[in-house]
N, C-alpha and C. Protein backbone atom coordinates (compact mmCIF):
# COMPACT_ATOMS: atom_id res chain seq x y z
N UNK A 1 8.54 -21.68 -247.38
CA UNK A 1 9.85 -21.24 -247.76
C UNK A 1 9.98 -19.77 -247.38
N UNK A 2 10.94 -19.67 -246.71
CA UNK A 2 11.39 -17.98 -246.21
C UNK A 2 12.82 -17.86 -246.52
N UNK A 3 13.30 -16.56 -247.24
CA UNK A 3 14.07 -16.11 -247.70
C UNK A 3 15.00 -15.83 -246.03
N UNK A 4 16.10 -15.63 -246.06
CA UNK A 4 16.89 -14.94 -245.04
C UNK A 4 17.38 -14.20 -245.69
N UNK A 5 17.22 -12.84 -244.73
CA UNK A 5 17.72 -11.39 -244.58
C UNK A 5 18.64 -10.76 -244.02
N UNK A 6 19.31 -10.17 -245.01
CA UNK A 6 20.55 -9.97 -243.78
C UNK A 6 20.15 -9.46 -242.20
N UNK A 7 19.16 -8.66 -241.92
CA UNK A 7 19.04 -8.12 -240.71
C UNK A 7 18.48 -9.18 -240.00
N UNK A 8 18.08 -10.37 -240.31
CA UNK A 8 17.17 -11.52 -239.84
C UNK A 8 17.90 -11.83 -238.87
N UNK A 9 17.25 -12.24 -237.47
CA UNK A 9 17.68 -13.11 -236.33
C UNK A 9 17.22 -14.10 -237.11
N UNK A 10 17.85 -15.31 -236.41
CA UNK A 10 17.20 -16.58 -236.59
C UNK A 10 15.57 -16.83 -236.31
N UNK A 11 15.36 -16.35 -235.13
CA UNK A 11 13.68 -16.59 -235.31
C UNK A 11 12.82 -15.93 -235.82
N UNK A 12 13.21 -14.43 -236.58
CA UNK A 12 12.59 -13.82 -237.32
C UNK A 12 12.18 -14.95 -238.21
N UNK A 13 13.57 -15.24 -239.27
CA UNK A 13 13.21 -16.16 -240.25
C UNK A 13 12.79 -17.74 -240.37
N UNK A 14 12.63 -17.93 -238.74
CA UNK A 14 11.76 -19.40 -238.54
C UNK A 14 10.55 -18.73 -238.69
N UNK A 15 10.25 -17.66 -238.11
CA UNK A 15 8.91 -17.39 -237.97
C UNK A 15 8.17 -17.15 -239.20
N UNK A 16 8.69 -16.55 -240.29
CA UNK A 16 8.04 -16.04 -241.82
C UNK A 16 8.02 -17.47 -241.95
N UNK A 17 8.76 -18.47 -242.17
CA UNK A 17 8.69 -20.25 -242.67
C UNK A 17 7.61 -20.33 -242.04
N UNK A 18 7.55 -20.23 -240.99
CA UNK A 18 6.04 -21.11 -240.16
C UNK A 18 4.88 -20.20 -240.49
N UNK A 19 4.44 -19.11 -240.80
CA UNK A 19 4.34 -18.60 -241.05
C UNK A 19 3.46 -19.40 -242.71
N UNK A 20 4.46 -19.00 -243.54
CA UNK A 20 4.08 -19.84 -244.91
C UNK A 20 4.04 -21.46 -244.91
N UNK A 21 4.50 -21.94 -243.74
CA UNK A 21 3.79 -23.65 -243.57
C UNK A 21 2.53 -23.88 -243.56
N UNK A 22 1.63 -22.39 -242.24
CA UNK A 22 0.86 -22.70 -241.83
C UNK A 22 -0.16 -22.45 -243.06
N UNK A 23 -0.19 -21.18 -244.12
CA UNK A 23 -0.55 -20.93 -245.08
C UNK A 23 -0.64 -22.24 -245.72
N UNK A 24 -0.12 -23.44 -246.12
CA UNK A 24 0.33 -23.98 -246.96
C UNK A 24 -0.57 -25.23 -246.86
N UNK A 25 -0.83 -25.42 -245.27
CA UNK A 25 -1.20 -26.56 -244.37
C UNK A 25 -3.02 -26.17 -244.45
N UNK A 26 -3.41 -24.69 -244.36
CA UNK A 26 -4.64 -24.35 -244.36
C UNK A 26 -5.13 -24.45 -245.88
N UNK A 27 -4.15 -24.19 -246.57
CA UNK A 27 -4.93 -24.53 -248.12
C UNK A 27 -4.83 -25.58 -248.98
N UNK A 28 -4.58 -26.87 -247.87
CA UNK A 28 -4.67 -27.72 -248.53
C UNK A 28 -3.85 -29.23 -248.20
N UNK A 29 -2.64 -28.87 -247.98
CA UNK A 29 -0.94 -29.34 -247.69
C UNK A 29 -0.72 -29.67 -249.11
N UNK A 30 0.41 -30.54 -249.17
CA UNK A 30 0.78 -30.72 -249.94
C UNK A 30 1.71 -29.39 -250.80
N UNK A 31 2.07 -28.93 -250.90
CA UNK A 31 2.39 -27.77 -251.56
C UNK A 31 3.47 -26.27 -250.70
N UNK A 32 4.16 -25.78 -251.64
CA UNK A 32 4.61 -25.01 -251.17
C UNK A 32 4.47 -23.31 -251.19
N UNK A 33 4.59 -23.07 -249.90
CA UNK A 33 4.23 -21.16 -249.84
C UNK A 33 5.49 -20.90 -249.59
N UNK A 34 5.38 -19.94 -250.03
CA UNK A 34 6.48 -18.46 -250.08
C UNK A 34 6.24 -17.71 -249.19
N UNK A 35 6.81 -17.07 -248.25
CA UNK A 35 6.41 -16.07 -247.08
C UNK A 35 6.11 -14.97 -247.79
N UNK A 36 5.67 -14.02 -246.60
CA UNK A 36 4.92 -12.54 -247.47
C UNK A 36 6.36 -11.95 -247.80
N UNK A 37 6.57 -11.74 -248.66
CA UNK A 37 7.74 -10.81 -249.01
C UNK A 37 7.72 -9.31 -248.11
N UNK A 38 6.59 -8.94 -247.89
CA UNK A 38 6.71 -7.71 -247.79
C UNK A 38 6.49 -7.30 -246.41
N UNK A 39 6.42 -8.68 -245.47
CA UNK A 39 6.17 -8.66 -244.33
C UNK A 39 4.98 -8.54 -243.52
N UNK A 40 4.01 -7.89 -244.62
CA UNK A 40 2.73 -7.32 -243.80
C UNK A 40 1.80 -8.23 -243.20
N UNK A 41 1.04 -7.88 -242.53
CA UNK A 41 -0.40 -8.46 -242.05
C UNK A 41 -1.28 -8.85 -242.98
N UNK A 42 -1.43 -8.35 -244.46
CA UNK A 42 -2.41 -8.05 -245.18
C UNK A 42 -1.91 -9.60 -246.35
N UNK A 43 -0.86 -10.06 -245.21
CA UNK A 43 -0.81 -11.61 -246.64
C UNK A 43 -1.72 -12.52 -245.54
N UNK A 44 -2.22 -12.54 -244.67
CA UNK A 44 -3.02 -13.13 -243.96
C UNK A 44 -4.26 -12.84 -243.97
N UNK A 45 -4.54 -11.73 -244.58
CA UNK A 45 -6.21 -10.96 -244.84
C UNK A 45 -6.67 -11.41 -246.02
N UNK A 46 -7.85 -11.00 -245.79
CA UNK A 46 -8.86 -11.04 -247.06
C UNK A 46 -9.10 -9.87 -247.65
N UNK A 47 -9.50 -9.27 -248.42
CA UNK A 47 -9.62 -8.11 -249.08
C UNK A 47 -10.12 -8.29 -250.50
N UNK A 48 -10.82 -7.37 -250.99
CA UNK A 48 -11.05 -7.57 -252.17
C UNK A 48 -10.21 -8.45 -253.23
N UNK A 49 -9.15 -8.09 -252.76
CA UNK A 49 -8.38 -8.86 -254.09
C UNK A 49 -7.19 -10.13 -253.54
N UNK A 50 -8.01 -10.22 -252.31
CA UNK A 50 -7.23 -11.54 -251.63
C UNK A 50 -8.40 -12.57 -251.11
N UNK A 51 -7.94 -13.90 -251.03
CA UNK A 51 -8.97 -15.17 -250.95
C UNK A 51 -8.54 -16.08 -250.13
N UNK A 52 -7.36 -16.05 -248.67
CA UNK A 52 -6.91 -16.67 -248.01
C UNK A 52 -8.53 -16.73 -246.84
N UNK A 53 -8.52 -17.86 -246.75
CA UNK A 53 -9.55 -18.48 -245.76
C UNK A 53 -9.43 -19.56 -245.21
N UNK A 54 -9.79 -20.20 -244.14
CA UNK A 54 -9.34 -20.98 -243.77
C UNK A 54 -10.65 -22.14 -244.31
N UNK A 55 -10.13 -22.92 -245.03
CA UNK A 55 -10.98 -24.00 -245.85
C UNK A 55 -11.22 -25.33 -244.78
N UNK A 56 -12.25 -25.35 -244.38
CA UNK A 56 -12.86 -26.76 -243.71
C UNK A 56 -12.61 -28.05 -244.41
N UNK A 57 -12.33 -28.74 -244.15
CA UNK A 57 -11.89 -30.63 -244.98
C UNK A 57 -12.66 -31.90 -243.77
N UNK A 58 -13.51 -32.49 -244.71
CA UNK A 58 -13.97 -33.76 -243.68
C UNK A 58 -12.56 -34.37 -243.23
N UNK A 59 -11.37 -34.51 -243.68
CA UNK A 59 -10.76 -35.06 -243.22
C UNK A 59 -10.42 -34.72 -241.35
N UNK A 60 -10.59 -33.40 -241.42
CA UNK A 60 -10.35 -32.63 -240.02
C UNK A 60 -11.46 -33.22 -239.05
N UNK A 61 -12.30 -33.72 -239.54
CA UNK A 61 -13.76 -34.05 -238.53
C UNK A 61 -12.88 -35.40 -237.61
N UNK A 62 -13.43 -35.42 -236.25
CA UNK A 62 -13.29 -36.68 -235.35
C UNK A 62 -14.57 -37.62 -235.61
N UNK A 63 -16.03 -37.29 -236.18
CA UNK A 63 -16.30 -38.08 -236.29
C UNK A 63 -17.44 -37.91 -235.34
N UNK A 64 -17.07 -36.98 -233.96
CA UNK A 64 -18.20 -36.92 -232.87
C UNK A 64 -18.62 -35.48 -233.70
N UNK A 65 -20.09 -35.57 -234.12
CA UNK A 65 -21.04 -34.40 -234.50
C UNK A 65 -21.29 -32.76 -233.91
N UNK A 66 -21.35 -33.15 -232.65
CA UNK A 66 -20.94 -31.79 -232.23
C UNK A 66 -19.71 -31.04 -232.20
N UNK A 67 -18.77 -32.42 -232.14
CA UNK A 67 -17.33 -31.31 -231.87
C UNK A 67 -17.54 -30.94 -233.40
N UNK A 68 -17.34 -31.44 -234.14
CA UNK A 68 -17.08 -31.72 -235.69
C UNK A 68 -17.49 -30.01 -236.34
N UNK A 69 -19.07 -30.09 -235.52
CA UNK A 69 -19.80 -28.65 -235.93
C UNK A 69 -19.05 -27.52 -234.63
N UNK A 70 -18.67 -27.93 -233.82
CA UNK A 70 -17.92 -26.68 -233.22
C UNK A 70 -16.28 -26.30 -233.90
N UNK A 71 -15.85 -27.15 -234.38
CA UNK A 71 -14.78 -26.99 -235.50
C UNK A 71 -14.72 -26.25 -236.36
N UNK A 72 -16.60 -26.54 -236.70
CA UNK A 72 -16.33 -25.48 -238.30
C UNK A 72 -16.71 -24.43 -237.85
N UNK A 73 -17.52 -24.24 -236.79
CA UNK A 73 -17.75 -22.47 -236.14
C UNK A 73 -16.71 -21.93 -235.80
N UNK A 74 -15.72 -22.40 -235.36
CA UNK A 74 -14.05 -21.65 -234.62
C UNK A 74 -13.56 -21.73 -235.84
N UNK A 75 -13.69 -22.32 -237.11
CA UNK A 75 -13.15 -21.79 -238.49
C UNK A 75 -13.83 -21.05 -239.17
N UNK A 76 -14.93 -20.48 -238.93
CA UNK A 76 -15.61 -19.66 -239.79
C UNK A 76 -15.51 -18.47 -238.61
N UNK A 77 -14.90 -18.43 -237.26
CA UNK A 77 -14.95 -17.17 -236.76
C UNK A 77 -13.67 -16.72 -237.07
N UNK A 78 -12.66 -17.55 -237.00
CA UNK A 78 -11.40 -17.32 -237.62
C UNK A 78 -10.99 -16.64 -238.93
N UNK A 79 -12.26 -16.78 -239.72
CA UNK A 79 -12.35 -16.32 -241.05
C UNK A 79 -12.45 -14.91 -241.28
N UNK A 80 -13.53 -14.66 -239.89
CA UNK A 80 -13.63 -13.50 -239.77
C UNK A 80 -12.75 -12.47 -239.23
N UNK A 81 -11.81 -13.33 -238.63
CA UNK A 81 -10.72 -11.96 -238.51
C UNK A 81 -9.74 -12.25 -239.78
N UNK A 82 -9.78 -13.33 -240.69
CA UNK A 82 -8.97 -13.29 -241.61
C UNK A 82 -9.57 -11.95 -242.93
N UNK A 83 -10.96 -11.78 -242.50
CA UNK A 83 -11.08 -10.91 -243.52
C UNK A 83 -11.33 -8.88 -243.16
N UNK A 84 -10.60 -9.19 -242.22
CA UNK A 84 -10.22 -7.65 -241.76
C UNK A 84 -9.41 -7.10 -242.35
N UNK A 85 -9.23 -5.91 -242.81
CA UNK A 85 -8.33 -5.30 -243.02
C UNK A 85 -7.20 -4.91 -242.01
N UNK A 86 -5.93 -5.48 -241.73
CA UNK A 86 -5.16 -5.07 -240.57
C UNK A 86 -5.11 -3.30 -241.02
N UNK A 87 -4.91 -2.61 -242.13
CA UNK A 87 -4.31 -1.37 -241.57
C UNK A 87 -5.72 -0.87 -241.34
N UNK A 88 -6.89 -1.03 -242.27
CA UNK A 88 -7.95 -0.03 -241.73
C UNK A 88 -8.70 -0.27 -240.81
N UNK A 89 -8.85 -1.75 -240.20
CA UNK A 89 -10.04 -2.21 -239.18
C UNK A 89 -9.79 -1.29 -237.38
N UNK A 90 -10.75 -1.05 -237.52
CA UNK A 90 -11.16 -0.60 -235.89
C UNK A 90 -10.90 -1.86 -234.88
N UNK A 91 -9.51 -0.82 -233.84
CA UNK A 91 -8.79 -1.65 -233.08
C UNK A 91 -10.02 -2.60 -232.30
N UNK A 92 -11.34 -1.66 -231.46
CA UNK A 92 -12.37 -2.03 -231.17
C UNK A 92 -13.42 -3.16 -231.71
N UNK A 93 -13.52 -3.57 -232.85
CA UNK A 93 -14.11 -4.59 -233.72
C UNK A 93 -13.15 -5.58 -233.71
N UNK A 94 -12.03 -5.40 -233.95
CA UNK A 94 -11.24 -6.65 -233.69
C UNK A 94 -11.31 -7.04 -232.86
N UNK A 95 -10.87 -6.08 -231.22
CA UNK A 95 -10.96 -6.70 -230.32
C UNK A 95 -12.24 -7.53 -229.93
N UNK A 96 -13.55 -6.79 -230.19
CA UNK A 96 -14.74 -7.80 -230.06
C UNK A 96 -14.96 -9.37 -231.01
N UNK A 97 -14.09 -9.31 -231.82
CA UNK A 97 -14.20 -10.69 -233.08
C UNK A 97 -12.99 -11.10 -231.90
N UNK A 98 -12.29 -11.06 -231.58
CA UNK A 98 -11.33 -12.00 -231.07
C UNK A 98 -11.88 -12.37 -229.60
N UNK A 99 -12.62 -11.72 -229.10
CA UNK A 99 -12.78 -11.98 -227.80
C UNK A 99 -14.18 -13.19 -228.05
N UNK A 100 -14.97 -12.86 -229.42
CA UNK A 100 -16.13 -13.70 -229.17
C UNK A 100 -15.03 -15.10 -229.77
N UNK A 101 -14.16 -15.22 -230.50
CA UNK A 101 -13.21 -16.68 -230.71
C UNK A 101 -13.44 -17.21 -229.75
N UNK A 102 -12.37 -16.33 -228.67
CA UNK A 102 -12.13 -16.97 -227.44
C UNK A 102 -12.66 -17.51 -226.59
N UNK A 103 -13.93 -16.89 -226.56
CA UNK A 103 -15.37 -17.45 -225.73
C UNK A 103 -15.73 -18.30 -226.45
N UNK A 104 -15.69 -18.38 -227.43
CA UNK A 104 -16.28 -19.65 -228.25
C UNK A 104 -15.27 -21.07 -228.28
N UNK A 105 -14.15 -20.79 -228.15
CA UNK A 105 -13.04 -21.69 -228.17
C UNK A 105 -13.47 -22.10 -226.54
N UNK A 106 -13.04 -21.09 -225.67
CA UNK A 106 -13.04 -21.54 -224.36
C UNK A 106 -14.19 -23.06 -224.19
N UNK A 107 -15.52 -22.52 -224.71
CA UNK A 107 -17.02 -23.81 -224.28
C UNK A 107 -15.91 -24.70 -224.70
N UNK A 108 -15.55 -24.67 -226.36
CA UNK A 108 -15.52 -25.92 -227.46
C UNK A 108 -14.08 -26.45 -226.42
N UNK A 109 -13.15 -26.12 -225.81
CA UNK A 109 -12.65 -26.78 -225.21
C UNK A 109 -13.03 -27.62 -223.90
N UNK A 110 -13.92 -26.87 -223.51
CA UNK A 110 -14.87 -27.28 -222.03
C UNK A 110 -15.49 -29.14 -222.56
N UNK A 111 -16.21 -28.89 -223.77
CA UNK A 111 -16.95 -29.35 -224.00
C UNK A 111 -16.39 -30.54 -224.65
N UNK A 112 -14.95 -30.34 -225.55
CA UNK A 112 -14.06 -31.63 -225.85
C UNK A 112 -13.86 -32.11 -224.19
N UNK A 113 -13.07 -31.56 -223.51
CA UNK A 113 -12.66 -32.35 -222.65
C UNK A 113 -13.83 -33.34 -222.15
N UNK A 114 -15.06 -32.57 -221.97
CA UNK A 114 -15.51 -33.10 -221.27
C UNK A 114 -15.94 -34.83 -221.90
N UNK A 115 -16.05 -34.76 -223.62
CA UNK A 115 -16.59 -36.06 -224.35
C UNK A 115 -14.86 -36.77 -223.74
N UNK A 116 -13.87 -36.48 -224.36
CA UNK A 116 -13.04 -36.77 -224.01
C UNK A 116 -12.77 -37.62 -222.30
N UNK A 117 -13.33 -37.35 -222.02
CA UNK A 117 -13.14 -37.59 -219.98
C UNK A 117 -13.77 -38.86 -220.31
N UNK A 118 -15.46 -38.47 -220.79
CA UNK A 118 -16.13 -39.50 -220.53
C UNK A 118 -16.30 -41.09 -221.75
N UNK A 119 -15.46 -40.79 -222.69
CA UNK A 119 -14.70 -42.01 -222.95
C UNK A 119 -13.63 -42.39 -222.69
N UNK A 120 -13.01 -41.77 -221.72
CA UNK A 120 -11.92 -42.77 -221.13
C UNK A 120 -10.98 -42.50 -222.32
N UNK A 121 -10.38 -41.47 -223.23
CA UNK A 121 -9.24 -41.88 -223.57
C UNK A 121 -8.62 -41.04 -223.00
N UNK A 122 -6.96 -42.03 -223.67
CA UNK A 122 -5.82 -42.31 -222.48
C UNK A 122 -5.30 -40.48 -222.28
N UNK A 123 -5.39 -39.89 -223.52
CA UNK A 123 -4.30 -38.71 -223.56
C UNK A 123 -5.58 -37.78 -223.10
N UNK A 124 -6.48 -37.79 -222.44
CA UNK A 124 -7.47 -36.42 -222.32
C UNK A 124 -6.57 -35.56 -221.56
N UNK A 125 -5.81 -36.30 -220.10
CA UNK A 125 -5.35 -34.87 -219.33
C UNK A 125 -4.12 -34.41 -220.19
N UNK A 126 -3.52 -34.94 -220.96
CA UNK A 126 -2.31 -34.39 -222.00
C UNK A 126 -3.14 -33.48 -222.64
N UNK A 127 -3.67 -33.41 -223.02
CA UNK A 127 -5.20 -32.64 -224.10
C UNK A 127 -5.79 -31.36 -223.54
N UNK A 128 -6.07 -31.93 -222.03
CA UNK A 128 -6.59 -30.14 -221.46
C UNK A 128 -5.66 -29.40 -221.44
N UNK A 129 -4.19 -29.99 -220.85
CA UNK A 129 -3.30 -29.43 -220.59
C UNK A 129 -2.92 -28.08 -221.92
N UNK A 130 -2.96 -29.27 -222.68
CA UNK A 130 -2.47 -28.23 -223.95
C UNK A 130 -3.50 -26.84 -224.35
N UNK A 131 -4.62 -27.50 -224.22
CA UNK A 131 -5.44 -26.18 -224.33
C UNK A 131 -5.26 -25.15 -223.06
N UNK A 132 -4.84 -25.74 -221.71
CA UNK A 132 -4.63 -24.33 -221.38
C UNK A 132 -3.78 -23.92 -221.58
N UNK A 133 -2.97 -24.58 -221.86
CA UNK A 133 -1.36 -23.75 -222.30
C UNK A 133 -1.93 -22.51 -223.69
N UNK A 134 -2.75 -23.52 -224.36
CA UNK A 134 -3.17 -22.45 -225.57
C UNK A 134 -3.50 -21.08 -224.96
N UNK A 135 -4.61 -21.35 -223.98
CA UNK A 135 -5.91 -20.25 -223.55
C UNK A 135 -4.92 -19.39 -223.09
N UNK A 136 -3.48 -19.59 -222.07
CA UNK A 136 -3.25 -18.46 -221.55
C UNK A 136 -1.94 -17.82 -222.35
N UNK A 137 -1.60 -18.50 -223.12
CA UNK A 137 -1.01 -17.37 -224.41
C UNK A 137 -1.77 -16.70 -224.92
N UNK A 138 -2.99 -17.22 -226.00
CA UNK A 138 -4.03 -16.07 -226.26
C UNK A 138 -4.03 -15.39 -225.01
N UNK A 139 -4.29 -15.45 -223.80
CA UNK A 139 -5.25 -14.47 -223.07
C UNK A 139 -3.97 -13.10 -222.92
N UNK A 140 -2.62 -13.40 -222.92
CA UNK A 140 -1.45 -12.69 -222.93
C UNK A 140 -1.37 -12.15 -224.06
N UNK A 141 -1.30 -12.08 -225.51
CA UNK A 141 -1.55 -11.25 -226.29
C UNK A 141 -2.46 -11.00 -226.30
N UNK A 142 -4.01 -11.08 -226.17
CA UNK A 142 -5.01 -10.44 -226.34
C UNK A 142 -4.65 -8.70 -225.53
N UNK A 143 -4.29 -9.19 -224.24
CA UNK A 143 -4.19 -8.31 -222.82
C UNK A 143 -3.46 -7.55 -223.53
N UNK A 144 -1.91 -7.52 -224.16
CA UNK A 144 -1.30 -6.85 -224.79
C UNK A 144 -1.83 -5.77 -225.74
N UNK A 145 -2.17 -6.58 -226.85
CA UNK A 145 -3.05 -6.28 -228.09
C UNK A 145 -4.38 -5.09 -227.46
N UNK A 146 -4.90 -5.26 -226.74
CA UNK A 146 -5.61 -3.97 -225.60
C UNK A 146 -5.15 -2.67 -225.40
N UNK A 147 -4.01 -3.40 -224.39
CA UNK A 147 -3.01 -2.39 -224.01
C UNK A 147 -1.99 -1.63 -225.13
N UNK A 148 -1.87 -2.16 -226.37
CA UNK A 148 -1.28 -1.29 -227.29
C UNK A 148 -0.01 -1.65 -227.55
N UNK A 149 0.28 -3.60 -226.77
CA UNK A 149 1.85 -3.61 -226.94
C UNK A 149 2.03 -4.81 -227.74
N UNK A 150 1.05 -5.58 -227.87
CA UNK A 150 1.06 -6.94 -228.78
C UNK A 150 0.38 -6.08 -230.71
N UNK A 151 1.50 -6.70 -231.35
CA UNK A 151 1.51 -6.22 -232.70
C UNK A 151 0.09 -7.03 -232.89
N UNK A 152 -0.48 -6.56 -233.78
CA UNK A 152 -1.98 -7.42 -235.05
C UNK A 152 -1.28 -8.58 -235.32
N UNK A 153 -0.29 -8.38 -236.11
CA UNK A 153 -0.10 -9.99 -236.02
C UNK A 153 0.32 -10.71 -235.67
N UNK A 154 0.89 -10.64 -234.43
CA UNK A 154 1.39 -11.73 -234.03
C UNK A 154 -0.36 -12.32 -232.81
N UNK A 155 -1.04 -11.55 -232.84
CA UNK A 155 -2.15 -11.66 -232.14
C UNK A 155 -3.26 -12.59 -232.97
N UNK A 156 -3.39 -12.67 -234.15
CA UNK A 156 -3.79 -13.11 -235.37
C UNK A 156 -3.13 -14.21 -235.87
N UNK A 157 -1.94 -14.17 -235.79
CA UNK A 157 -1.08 -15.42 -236.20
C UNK A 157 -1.56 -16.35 -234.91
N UNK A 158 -1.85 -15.91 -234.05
CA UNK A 158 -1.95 -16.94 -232.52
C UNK A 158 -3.12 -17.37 -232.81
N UNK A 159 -4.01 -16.43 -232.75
CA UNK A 159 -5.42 -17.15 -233.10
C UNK A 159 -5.90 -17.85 -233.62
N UNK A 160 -5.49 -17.20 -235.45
CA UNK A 160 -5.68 -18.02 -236.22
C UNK A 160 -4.93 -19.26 -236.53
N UNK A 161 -4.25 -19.63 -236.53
CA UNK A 161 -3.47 -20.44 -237.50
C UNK A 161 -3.00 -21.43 -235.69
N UNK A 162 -2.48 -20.88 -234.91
CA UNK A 162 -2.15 -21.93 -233.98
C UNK A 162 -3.20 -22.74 -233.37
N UNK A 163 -4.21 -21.29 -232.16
CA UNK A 163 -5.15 -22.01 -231.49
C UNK A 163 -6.17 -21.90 -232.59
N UNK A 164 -6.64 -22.21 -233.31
CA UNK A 164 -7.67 -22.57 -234.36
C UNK A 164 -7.61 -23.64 -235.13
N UNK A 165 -6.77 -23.07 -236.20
CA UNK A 165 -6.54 -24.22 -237.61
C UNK A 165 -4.94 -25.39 -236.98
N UNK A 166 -4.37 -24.75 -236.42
CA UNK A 166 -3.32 -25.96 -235.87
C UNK A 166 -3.77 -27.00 -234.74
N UNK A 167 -4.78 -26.61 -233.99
CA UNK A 167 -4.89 -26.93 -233.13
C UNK A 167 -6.12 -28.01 -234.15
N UNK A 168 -6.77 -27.73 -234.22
CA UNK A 168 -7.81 -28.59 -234.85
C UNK A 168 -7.48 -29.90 -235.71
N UNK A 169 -6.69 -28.94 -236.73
CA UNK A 169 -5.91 -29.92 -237.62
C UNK A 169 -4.88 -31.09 -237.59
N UNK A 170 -4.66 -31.10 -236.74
CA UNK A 170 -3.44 -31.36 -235.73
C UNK A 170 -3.33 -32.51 -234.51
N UNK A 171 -3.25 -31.33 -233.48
CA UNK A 171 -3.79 -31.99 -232.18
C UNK A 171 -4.74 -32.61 -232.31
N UNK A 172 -6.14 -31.84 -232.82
CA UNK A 172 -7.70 -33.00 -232.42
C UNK A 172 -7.31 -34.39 -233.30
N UNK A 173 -6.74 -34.54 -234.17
CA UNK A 173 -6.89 -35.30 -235.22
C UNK A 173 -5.61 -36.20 -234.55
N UNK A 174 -5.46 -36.56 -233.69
CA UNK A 174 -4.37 -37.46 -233.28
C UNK A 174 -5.50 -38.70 -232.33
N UNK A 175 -6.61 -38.08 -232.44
CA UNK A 175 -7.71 -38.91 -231.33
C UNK A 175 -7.66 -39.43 -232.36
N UNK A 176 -8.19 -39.68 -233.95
CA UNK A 176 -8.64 -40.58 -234.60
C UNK A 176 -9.99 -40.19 -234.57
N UNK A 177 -10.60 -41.19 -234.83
CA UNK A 177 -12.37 -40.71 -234.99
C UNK A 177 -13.03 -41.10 -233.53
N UNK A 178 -13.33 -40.14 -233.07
CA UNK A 178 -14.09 -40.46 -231.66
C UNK A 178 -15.43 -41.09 -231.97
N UNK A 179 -15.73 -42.21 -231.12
CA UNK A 179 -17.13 -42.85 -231.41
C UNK A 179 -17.55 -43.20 -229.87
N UNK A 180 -18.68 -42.41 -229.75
CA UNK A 180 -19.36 -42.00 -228.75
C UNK A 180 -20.66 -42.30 -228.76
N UNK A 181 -20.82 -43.72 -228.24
CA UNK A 181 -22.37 -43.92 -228.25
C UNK A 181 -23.03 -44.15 -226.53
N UNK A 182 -24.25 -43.58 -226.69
CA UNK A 182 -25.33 -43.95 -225.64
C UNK A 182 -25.47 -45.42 -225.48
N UNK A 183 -25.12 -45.46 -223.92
CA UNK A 183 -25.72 -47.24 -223.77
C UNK A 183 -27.29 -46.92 -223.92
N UNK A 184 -27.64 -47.92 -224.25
CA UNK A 184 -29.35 -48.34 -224.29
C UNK A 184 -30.09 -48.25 -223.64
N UNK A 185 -31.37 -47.89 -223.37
CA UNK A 185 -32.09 -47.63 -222.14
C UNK A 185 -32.41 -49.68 -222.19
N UNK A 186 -32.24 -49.66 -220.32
CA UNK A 186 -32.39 -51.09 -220.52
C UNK A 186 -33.75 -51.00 -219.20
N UNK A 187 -34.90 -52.12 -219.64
CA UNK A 187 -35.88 -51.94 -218.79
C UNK A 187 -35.56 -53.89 -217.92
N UNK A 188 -35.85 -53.33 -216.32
CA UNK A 188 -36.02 -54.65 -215.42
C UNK A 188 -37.35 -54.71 -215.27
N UNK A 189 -37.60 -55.78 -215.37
CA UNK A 189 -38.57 -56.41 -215.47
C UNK A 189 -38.72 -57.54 -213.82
């Protein structure tokens, strides 16, 4: 739920809604958030006296073991920029936590496609596609976010909550449970 403001464009105030969806969707679903009133970065942080994290659920698992455990590593790195301080953190430390995401996202996408390919389901090239569409938005705010012209959060909102927890939650979970077995070693005789 997002309030409209008088100065609000329209996608300002889609964006605070999505915004508090995605909040809403990471802690749990079911339930409703309120956007940050106050606009800041710091309703997305952790801080002493804040506890937003992005919470892992078996329900999110496909079922294949490795992706399953590369899931919860791109949510526990995600965590880690959730618990930065946007006004005090060193532009430099962020940039290194976001760049190791990305490298880490980049394999875990390498590495879906690739289980993906080799069972034959139907939507894999719909699937890479989307991840690169992901990779080269991140790689465009990151570049920004460098250069001094992409805001913290909208760089953070991308990371986290789209290519991370949406993407996982979401997209992966439209495969169903991937079941991926080894044929048998077979001996001729």
């Amino acid at each position: 739920m997002a309030a409209c403001r008088p100065a609000d464009s329209v996608e300002e105030w889609i964006k605070r809604a999505d915004l508090a969806l995605y909040r809403a969707k990471i802690n749990g679903r079911n339930q409703v958030k309120v956007e940050d009133l106050e606009g800041s970065v710091d309703n997305f942080m952790c801080g002493a006296s804040r506890s937003l994290l992005l919470q892992w659920s078996k329900t999110y698992e496909c079922g294949h073991a490795e992706i399953d455990q590369q899931h919860r590593n791109l949510f526990a790195r995600a965590n880690e920029l959730l618990q930065m301080n946007g006004n005090n953190a060193d532009k430099e430390h962020i940039a290194l936590t976001v760049k190791a995401l990305l490298e880490e996202t980049i394999a875990h996408f390498k590495y879906e496609e690739h289980i993906l390919e080799k069972i034959g389901h139907p939507d894999a090239s719909a699937h890479a596609q989307s991840h690169q569409r992901l990779l080269e938005k991140t790689n465009i705010l990151f570049s920004k976010f460098q250069r001094g012209g992409a805001e913290l959060t909208a760089l953070l909102h991308f990371m986290i909550y789209e290519l991370t927890a949406q993407h996982i939650m979401i997209d992966d979970r439209c495969f169903g449970k991937i079941n991926i077995s080894e044929p048998e070693a077979t001996t001729q005789t």
